[in-house]
N, C-alpha and C. Protein backbone atom coordinates (compact mmCIF):
# COMPACT_ATOMS: atom_id res chain seq x y z
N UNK A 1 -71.92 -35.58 45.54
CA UNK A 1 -72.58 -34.31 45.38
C UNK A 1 -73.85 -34.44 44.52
N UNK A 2 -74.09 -34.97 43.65
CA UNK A 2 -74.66 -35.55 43.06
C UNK A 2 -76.33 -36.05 43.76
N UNK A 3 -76.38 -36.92 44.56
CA UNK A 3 -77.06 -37.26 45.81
C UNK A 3 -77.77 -35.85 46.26
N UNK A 4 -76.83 -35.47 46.94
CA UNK A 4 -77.18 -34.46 47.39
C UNK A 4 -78.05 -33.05 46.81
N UNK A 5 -77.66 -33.18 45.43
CA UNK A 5 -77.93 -32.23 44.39
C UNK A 5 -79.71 -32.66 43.62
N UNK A 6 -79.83 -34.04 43.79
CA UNK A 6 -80.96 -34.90 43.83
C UNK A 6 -82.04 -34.37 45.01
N UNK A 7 -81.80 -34.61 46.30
CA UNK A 7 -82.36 -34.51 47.33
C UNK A 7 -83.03 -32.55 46.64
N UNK A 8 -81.79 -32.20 47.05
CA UNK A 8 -82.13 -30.65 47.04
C UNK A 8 -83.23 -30.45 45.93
N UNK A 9 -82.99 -30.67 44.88
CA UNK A 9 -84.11 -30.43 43.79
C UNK A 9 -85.38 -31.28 44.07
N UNK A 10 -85.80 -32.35 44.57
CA UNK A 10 -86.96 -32.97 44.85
C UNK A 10 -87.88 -32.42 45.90
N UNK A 11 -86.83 -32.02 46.90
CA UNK A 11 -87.43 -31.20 47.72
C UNK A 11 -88.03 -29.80 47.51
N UNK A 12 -87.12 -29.43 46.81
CA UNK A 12 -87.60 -27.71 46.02
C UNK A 12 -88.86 -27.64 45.42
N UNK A 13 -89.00 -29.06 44.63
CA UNK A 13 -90.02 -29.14 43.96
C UNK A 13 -91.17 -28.93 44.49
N UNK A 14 -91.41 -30.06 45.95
CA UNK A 14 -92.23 -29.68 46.57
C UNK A 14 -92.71 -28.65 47.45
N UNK A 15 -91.67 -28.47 47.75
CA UNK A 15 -91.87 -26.55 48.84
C UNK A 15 -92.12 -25.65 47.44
N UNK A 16 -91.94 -25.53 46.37
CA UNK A 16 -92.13 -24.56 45.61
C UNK A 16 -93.60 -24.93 44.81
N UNK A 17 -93.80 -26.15 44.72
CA UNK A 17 -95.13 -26.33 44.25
C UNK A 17 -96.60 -25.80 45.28
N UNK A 18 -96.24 -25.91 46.63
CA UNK A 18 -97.24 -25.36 47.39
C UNK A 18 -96.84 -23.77 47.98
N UNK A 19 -96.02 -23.10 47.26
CA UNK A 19 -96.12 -21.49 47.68
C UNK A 19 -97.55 -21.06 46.91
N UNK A 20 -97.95 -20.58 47.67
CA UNK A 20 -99.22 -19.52 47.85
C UNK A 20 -98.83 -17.87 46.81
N UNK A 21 -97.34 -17.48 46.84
CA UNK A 21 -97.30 -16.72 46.64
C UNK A 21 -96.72 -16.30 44.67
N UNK A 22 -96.82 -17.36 44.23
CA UNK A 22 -96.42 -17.58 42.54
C UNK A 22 -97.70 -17.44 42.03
N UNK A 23 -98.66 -17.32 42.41
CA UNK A 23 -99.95 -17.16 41.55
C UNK A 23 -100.29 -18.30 40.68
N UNK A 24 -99.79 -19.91 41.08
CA UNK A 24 -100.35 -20.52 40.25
C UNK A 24 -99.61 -21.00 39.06
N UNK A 25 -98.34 -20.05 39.41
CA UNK A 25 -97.53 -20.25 37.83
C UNK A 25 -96.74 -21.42 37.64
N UNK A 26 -97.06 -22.56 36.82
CA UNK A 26 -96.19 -23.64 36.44
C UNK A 26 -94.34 -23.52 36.92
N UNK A 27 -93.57 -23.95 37.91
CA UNK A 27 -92.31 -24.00 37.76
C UNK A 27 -91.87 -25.14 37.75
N UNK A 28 -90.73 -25.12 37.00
CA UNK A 28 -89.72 -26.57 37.25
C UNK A 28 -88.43 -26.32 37.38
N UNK A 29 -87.68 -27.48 38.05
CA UNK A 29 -86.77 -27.32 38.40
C UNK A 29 -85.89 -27.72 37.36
N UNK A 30 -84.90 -26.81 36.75
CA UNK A 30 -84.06 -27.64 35.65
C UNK A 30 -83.00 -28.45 36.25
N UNK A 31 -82.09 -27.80 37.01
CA UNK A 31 -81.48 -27.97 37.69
C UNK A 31 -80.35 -27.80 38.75
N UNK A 32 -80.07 -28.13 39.76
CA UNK A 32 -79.50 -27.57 41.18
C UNK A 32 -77.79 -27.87 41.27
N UNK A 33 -77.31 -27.53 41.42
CA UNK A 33 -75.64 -27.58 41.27
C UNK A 33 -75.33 -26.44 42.85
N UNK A 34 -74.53 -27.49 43.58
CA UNK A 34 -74.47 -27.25 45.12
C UNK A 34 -72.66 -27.10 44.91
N UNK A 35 -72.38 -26.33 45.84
CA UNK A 35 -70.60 -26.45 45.81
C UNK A 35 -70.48 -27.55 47.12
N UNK A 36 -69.16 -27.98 46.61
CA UNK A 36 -68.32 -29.03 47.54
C UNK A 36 -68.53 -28.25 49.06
N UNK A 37 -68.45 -27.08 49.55
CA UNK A 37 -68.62 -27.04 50.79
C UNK A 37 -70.19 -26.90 51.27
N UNK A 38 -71.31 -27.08 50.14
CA UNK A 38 -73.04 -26.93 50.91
C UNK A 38 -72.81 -25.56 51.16
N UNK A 39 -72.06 -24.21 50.67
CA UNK A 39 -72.86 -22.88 51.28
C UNK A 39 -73.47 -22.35 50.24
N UNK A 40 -73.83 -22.96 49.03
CA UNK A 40 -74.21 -22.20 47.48
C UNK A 40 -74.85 -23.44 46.51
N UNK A 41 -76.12 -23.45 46.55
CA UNK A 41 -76.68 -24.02 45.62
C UNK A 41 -77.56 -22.90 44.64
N UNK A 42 -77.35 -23.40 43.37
CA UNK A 42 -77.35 -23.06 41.93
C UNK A 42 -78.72 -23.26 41.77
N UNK A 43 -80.13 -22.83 41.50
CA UNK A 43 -81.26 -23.39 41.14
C UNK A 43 -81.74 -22.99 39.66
N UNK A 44 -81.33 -23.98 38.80
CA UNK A 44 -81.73 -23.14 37.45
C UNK A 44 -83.40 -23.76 37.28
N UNK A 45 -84.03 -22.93 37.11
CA UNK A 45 -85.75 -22.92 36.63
C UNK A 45 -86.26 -22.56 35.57
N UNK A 46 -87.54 -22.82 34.92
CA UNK A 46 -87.98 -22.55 33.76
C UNK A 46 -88.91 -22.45 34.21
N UNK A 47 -90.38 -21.54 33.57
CA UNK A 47 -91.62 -21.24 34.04
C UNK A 47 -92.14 -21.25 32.82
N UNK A 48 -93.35 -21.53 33.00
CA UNK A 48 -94.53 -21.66 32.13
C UNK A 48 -95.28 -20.55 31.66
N UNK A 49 -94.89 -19.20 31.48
CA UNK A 49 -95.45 -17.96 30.94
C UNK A 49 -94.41 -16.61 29.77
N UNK A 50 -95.22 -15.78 29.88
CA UNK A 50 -94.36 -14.78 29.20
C UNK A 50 -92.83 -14.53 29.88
N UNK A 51 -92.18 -13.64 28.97
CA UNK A 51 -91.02 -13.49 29.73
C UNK A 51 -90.94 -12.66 30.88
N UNK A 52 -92.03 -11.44 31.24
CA UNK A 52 -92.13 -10.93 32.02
C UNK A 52 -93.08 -11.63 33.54
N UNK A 53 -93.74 -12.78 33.38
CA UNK A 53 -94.00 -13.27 34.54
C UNK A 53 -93.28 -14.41 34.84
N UNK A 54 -91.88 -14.47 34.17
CA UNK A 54 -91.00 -15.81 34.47
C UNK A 54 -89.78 -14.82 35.09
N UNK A 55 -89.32 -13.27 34.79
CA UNK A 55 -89.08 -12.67 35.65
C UNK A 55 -89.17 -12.45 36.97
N UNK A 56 -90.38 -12.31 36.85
CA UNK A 56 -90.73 -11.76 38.64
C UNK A 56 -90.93 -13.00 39.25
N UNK A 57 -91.54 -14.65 38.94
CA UNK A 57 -91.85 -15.77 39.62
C UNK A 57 -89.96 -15.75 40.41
N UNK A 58 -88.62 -15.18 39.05
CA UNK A 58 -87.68 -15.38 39.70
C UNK A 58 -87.09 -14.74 40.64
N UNK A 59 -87.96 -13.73 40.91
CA UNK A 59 -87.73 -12.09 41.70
C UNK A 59 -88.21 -12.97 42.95
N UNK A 60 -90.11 -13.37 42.66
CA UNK A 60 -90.29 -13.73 44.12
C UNK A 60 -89.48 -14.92 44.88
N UNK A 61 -88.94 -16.08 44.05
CA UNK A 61 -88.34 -17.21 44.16
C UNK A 61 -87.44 -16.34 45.30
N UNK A 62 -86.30 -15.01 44.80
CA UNK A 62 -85.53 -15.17 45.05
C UNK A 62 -85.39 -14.39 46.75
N UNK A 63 -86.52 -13.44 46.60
CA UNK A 63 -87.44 -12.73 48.28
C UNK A 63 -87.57 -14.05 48.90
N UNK A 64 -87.86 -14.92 48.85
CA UNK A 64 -88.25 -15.67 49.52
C UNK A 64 -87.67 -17.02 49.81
N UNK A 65 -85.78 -17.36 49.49
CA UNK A 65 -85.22 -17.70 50.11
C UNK A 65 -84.99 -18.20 51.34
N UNK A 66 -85.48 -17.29 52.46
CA UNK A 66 -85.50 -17.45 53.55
C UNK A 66 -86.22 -18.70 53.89
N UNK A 67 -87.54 -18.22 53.35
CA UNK A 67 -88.46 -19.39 53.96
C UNK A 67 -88.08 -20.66 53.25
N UNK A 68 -88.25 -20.65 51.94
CA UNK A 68 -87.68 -21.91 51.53
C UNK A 68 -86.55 -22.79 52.27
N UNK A 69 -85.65 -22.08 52.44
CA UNK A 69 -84.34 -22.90 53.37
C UNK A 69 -84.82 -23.27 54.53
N UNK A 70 -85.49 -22.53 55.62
CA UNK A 70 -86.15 -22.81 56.86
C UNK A 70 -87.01 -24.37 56.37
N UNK A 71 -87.88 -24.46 54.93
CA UNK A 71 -88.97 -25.09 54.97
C UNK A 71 -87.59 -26.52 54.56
N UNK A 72 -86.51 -26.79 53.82
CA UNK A 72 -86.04 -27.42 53.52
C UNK A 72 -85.45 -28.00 54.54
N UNK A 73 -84.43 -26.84 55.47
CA UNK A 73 -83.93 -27.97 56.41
C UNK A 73 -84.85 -28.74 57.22
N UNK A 74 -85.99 -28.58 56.74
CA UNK A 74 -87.21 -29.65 58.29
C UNK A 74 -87.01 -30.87 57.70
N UNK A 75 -86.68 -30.63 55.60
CA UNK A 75 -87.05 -32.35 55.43
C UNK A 75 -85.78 -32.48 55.06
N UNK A 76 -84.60 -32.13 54.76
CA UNK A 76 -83.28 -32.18 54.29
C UNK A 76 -82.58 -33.16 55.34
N UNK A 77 -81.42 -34.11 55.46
CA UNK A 77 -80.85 -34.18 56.10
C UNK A 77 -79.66 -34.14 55.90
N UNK A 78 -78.92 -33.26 56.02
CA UNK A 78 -77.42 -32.65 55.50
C UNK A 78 -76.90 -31.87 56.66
N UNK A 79 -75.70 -31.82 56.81
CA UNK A 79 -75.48 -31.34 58.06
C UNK A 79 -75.44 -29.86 57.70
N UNK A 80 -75.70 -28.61 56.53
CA UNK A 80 -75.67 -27.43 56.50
C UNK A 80 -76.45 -27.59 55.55
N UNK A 81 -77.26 -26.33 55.27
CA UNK A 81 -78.29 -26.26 54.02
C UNK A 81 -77.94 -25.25 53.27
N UNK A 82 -77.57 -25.19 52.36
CA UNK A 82 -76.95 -24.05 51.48
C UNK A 82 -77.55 -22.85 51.59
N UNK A 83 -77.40 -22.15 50.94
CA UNK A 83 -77.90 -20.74 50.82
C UNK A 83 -78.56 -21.09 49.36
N UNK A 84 -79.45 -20.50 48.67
CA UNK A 84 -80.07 -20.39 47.35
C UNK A 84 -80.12 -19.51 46.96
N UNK A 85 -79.67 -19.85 45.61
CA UNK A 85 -79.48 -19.00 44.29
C UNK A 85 -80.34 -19.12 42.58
N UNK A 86 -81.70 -18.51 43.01
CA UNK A 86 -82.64 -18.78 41.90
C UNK A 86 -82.04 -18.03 40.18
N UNK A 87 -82.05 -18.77 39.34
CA UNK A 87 -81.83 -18.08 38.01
C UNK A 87 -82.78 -18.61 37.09
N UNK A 88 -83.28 -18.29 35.80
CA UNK A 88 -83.18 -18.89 34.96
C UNK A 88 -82.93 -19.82 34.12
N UNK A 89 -83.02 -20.76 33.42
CA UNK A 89 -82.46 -22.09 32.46
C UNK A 89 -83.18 -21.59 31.24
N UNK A 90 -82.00 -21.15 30.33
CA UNK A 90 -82.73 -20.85 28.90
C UNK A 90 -82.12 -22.00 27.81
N UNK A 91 -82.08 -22.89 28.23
CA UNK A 91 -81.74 -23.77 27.57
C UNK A 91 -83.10 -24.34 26.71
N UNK A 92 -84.42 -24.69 27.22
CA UNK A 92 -85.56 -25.16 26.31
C UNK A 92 -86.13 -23.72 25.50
N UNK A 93 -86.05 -22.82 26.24
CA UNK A 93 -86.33 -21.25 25.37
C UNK A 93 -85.30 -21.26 24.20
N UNK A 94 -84.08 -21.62 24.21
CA UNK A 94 -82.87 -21.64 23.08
C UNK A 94 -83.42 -22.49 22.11
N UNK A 95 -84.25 -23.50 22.57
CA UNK A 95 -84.13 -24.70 21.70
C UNK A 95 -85.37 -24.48 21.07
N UNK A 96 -86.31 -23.68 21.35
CA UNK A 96 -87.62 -23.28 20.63
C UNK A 96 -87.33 -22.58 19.50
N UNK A 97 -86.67 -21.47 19.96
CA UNK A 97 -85.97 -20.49 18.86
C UNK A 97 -85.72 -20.94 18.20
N UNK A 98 -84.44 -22.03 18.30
CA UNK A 98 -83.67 -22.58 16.81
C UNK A 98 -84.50 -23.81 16.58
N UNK A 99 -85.70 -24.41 16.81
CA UNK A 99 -86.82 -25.25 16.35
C UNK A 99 -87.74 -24.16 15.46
N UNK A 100 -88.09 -23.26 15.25
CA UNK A 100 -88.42 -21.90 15.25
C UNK A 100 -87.95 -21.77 13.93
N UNK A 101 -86.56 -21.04 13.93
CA UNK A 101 -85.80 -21.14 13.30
C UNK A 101 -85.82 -21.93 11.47
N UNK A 102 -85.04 -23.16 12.21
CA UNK A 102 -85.36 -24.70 11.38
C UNK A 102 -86.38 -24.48 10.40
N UNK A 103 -87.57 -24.43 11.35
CA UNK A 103 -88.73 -24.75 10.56
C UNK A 103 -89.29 -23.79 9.30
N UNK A 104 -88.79 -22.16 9.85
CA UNK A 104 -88.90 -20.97 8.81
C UNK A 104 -87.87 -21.32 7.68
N UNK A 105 -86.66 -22.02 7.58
CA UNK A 105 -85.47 -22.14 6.79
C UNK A 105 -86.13 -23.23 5.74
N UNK A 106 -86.71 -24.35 6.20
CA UNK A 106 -87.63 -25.34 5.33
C UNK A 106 -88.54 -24.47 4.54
N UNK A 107 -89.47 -23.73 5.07
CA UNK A 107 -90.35 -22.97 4.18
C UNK A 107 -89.76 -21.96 3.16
């Protein structure tokens, strides 16, 4: 699964780096977690802006499913292509805070 969970995110990367419709906005893929049967992959992301345009990049991410999967199975080779499920990864936002944090507690 693993493999597979590889593929899926490399590929994302690139179908999501050439949408037209993010305005440009920095995304990355944190990371993709697929279930044992391929009908549900997990896409956790982080974006490069305020919290309100890392919202909606996940709003449009998530309108636009469709095409993404269409654009994936052309380069995927898996015998089913999951369905996608865009969220959030606040894991480096957590870690700012309590870097953040830290650093006010020293002073």
């Amino acid at each position: 699964m693993e493999r597979v969970n590889l593929e899926i995110k490399n590929d994302l990367s690139k179908i999501i780096s050439n949408m037209n419709t993010l305005n440009g906005k920095f995304v990355t893929i944190a990371e993709v977690k697929t279930s044992p049967d391929l009908y549900l992959s997990r896409v956790l992301i982080s974006v490069l802006g305020s919290e309100e345009e890392t919202k909606e990049v996940v709003k449009i991410l998530n309108k636009s499913k469709g095409y993404i999967r269409r654009e994936l199975a052309k380069v995927l080779k898996i015998k089913r292509i999951p369905d996608l499920e865009f969220s959030l990864d606040y894991v480096e936002q957590n870690a700012l805070k309590i870097d953040e944090l830290l650093n006010k507690i020293k002073k």
